[in-house]
C-alpha atoms as a PDB file:
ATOM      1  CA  UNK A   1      76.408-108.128 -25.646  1.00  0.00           C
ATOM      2  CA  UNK A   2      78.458-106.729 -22.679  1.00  0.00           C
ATOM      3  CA  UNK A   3      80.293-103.589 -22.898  1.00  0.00           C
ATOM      4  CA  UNK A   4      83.519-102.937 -21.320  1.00  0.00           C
ATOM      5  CA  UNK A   5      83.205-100.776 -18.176  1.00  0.00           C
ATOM      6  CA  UNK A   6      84.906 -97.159 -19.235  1.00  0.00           C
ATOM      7  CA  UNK A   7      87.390 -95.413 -16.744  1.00  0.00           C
ATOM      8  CA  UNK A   8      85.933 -92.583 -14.971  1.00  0.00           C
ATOM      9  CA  UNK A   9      88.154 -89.776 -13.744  1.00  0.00           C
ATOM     10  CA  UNK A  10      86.905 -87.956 -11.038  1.00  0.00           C
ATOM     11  CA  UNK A  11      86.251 -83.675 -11.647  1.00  0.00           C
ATOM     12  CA  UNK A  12      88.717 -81.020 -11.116  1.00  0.00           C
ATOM     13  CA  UNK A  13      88.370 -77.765 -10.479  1.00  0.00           C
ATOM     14  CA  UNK A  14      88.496 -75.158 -13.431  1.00  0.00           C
ATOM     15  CA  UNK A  15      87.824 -71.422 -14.118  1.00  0.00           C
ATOM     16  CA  UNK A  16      88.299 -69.679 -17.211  1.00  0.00           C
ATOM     17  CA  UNK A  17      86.968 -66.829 -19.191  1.00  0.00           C
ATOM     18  CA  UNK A  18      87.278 -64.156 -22.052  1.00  0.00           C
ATOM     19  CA  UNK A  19      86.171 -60.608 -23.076  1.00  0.00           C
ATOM     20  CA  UNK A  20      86.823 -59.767 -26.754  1.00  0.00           C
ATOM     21  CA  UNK A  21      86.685 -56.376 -28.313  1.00  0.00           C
ATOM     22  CA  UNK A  22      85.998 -56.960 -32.162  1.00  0.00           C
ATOM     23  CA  UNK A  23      86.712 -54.830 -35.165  1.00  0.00           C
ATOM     24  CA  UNK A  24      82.927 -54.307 -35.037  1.00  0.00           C
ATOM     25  CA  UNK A  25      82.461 -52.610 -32.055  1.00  0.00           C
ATOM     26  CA  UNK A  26      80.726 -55.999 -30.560  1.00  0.00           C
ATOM     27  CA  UNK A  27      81.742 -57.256 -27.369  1.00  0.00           C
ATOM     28  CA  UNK A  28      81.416 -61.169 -26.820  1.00  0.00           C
ATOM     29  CA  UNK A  29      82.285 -62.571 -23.223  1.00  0.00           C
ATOM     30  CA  UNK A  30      82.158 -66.098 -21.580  1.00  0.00           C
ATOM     31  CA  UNK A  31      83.423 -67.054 -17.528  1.00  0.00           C
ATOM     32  CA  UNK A  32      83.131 -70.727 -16.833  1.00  0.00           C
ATOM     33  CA  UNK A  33      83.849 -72.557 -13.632  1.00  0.00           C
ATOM     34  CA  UNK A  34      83.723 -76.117 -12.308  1.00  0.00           C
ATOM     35  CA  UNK A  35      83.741 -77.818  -8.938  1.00  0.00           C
ATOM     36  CA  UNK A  36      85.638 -80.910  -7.879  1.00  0.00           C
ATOM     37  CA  UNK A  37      81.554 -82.373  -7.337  1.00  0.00           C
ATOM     38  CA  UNK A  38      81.462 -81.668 -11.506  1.00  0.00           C
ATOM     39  CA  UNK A  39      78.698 -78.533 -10.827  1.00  0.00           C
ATOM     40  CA  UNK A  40      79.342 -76.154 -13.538  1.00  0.00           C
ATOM     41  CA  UNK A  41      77.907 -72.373 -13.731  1.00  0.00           C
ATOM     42  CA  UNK A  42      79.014 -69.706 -15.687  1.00  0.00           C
ATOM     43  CA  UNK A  43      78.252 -67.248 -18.214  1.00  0.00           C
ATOM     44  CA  UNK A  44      78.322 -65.961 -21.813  1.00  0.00           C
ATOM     45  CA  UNK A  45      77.293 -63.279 -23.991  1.00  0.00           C
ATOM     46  CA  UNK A  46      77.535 -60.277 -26.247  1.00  0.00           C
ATOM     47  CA  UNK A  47      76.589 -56.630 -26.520  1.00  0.00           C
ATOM     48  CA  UNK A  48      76.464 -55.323 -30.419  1.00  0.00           C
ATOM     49  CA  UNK A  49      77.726 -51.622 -31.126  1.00  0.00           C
ATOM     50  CA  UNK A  50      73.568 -50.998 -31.123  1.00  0.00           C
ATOM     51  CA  UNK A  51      73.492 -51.736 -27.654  1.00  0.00           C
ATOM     52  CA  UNK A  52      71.400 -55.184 -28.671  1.00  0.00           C
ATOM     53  CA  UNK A  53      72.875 -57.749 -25.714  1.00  0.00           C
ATOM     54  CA  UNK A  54      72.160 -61.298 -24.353  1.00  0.00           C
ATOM     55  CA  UNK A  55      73.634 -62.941 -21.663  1.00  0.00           C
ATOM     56  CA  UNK A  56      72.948 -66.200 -20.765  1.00  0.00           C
ATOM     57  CA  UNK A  57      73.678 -66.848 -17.137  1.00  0.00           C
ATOM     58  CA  UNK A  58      73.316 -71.184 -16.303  1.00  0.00           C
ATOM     59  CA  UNK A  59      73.977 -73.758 -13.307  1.00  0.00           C
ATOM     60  CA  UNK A  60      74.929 -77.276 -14.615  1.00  0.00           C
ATOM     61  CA  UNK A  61      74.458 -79.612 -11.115  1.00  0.00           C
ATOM     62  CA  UNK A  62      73.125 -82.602  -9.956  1.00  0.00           C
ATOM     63  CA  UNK A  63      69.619 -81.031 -10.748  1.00  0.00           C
ATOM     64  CA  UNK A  64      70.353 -80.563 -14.065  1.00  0.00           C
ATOM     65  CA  UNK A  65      70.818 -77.927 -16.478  1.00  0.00           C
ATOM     66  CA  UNK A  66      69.315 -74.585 -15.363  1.00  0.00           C
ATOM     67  CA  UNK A  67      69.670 -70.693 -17.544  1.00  0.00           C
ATOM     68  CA  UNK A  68      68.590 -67.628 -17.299  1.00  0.00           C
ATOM     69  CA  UNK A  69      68.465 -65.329 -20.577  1.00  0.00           C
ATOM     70  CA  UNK A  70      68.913 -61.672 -20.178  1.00  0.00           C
ATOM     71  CA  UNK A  71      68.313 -59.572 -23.695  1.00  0.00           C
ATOM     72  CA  UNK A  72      66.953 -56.823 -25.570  1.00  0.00           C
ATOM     73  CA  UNK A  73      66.737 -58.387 -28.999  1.00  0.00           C
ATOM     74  CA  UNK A  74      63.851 -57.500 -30.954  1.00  0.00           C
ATOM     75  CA  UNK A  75      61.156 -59.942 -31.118  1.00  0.00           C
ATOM     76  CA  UNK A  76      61.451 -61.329 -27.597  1.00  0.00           C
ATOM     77  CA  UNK A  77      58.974 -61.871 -24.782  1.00  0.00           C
ATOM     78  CA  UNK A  78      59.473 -62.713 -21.257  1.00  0.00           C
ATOM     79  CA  UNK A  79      58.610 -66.753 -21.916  1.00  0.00           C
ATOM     80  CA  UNK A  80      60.190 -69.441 -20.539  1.00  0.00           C
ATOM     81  CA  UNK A  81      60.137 -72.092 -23.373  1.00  0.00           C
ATOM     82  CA  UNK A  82      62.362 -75.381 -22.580  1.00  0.00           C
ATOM     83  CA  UNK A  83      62.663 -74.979 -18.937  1.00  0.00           C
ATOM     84  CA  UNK A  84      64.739 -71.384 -19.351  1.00  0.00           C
ATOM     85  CA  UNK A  85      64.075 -68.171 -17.632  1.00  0.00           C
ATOM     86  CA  UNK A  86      63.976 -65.502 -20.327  1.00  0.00           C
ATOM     87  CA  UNK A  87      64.072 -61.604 -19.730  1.00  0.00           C
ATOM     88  CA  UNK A  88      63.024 -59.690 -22.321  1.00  0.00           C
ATOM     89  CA  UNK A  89      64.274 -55.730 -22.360  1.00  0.00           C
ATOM     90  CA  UNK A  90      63.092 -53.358 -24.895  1.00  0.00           C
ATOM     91  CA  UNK A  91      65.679 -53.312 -27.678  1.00  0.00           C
ATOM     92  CA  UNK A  92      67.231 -49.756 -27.955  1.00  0.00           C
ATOM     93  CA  UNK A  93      65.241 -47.246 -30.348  1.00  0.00           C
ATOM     94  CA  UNK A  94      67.798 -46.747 -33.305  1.00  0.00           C
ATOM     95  CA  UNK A  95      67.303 -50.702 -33.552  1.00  0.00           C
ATOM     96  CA  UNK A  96      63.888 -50.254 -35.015  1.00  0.00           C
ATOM     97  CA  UNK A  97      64.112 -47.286 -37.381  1.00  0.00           C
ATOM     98  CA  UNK A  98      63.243 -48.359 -40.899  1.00  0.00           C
ATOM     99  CA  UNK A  99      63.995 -45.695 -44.401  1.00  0.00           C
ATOM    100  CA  UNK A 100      61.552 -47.255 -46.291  1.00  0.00           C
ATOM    101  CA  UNK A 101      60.541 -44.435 -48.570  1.00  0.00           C
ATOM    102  CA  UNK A 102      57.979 -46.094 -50.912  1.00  0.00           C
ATOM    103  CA  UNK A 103      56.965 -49.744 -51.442  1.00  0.00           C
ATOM    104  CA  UNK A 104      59.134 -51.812 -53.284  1.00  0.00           C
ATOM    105  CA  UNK A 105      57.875 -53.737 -56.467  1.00  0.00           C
ATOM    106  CA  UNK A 106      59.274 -56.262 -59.464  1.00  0.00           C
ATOM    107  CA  UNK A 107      58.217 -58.375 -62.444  1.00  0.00           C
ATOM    108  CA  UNK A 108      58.351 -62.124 -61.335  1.00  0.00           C
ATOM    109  CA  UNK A 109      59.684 -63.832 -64.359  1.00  0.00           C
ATOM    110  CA  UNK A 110      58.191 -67.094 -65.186  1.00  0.00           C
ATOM    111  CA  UNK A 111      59.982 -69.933 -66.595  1.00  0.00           C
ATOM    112  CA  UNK A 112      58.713 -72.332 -68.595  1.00  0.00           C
ATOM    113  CA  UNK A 113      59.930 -76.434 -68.538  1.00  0.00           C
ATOM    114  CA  UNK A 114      63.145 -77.190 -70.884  1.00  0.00           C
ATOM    115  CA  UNK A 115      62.586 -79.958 -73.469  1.00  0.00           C
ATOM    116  CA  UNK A 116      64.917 -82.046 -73.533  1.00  0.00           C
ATOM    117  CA  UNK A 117      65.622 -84.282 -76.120  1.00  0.00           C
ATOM    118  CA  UNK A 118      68.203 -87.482 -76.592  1.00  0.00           C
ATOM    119  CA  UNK A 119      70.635 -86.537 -78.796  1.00  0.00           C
ATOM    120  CA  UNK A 120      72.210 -89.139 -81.296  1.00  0.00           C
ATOM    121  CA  UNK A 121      76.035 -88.775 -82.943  1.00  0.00           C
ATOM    122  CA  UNK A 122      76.988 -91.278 -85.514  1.00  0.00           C
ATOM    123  CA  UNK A 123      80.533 -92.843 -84.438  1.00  0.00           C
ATOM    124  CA  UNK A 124      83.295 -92.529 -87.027  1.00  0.00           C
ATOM    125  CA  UNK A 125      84.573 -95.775 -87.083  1.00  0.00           C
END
């Protein structure tokens, strides 16, 4: 089966971008540009009212799709899984406090299987 060729339009140009201030205290930002070759690099991220950030810095080219992660999330380490550079910063110290003042314990209540039985109505008719 052949499949009709599809119009290509050549790239333009672009730039555009954002900084938002929410009701939170959390600030979220993106800047995107393109080339008339179709390369694409830009960047997003946020900063929490913690201090907790990440910023993703990336290159989209004829090489292909390259990022860099900058953050301070808990739980991160300076890997590079899937072909991204990740930098791992320690998170700030209020992140981490915990007021756990004794252990926490319940019943588990255990349910036993319905029965369940056909139920037969006489018709009036």
């Amino acid at each position: 089966m052949d499949y009709p060729i599809q119009d290509s339009h050549p790239p333009h140009p672009f730039h555009f971008g954002y900084d938002v201030l929410d009701e939170h205290g959390t600030k979220l930002h993106r800047q995107e540009q393109g080339d008339q070759h179709g390369s694409v690099k830009g960047s997003y991220g946020y900063v929490d009212a913690h201090g907790l950030y990440r910023q993703v810095n990336y290159v989209a080219d004829h090489s292909g799709f390259r990022a860099v992660v900058l953050s301070n999330e808990p739980g991160l380490t300076n890997d590079d899984p899937a072909d991204v550079k990740l930098t791992a910063k320690p998170p700030p110290p209020h992140v981490y406090e915990q007021h756990l003042t004794k252990p926490y314990a319940t019943d588990v209540k255990l349910y036993t299987k319905a029965s369940i039985k056909p139920v037969y109505r006489e018709t009036s008719y």
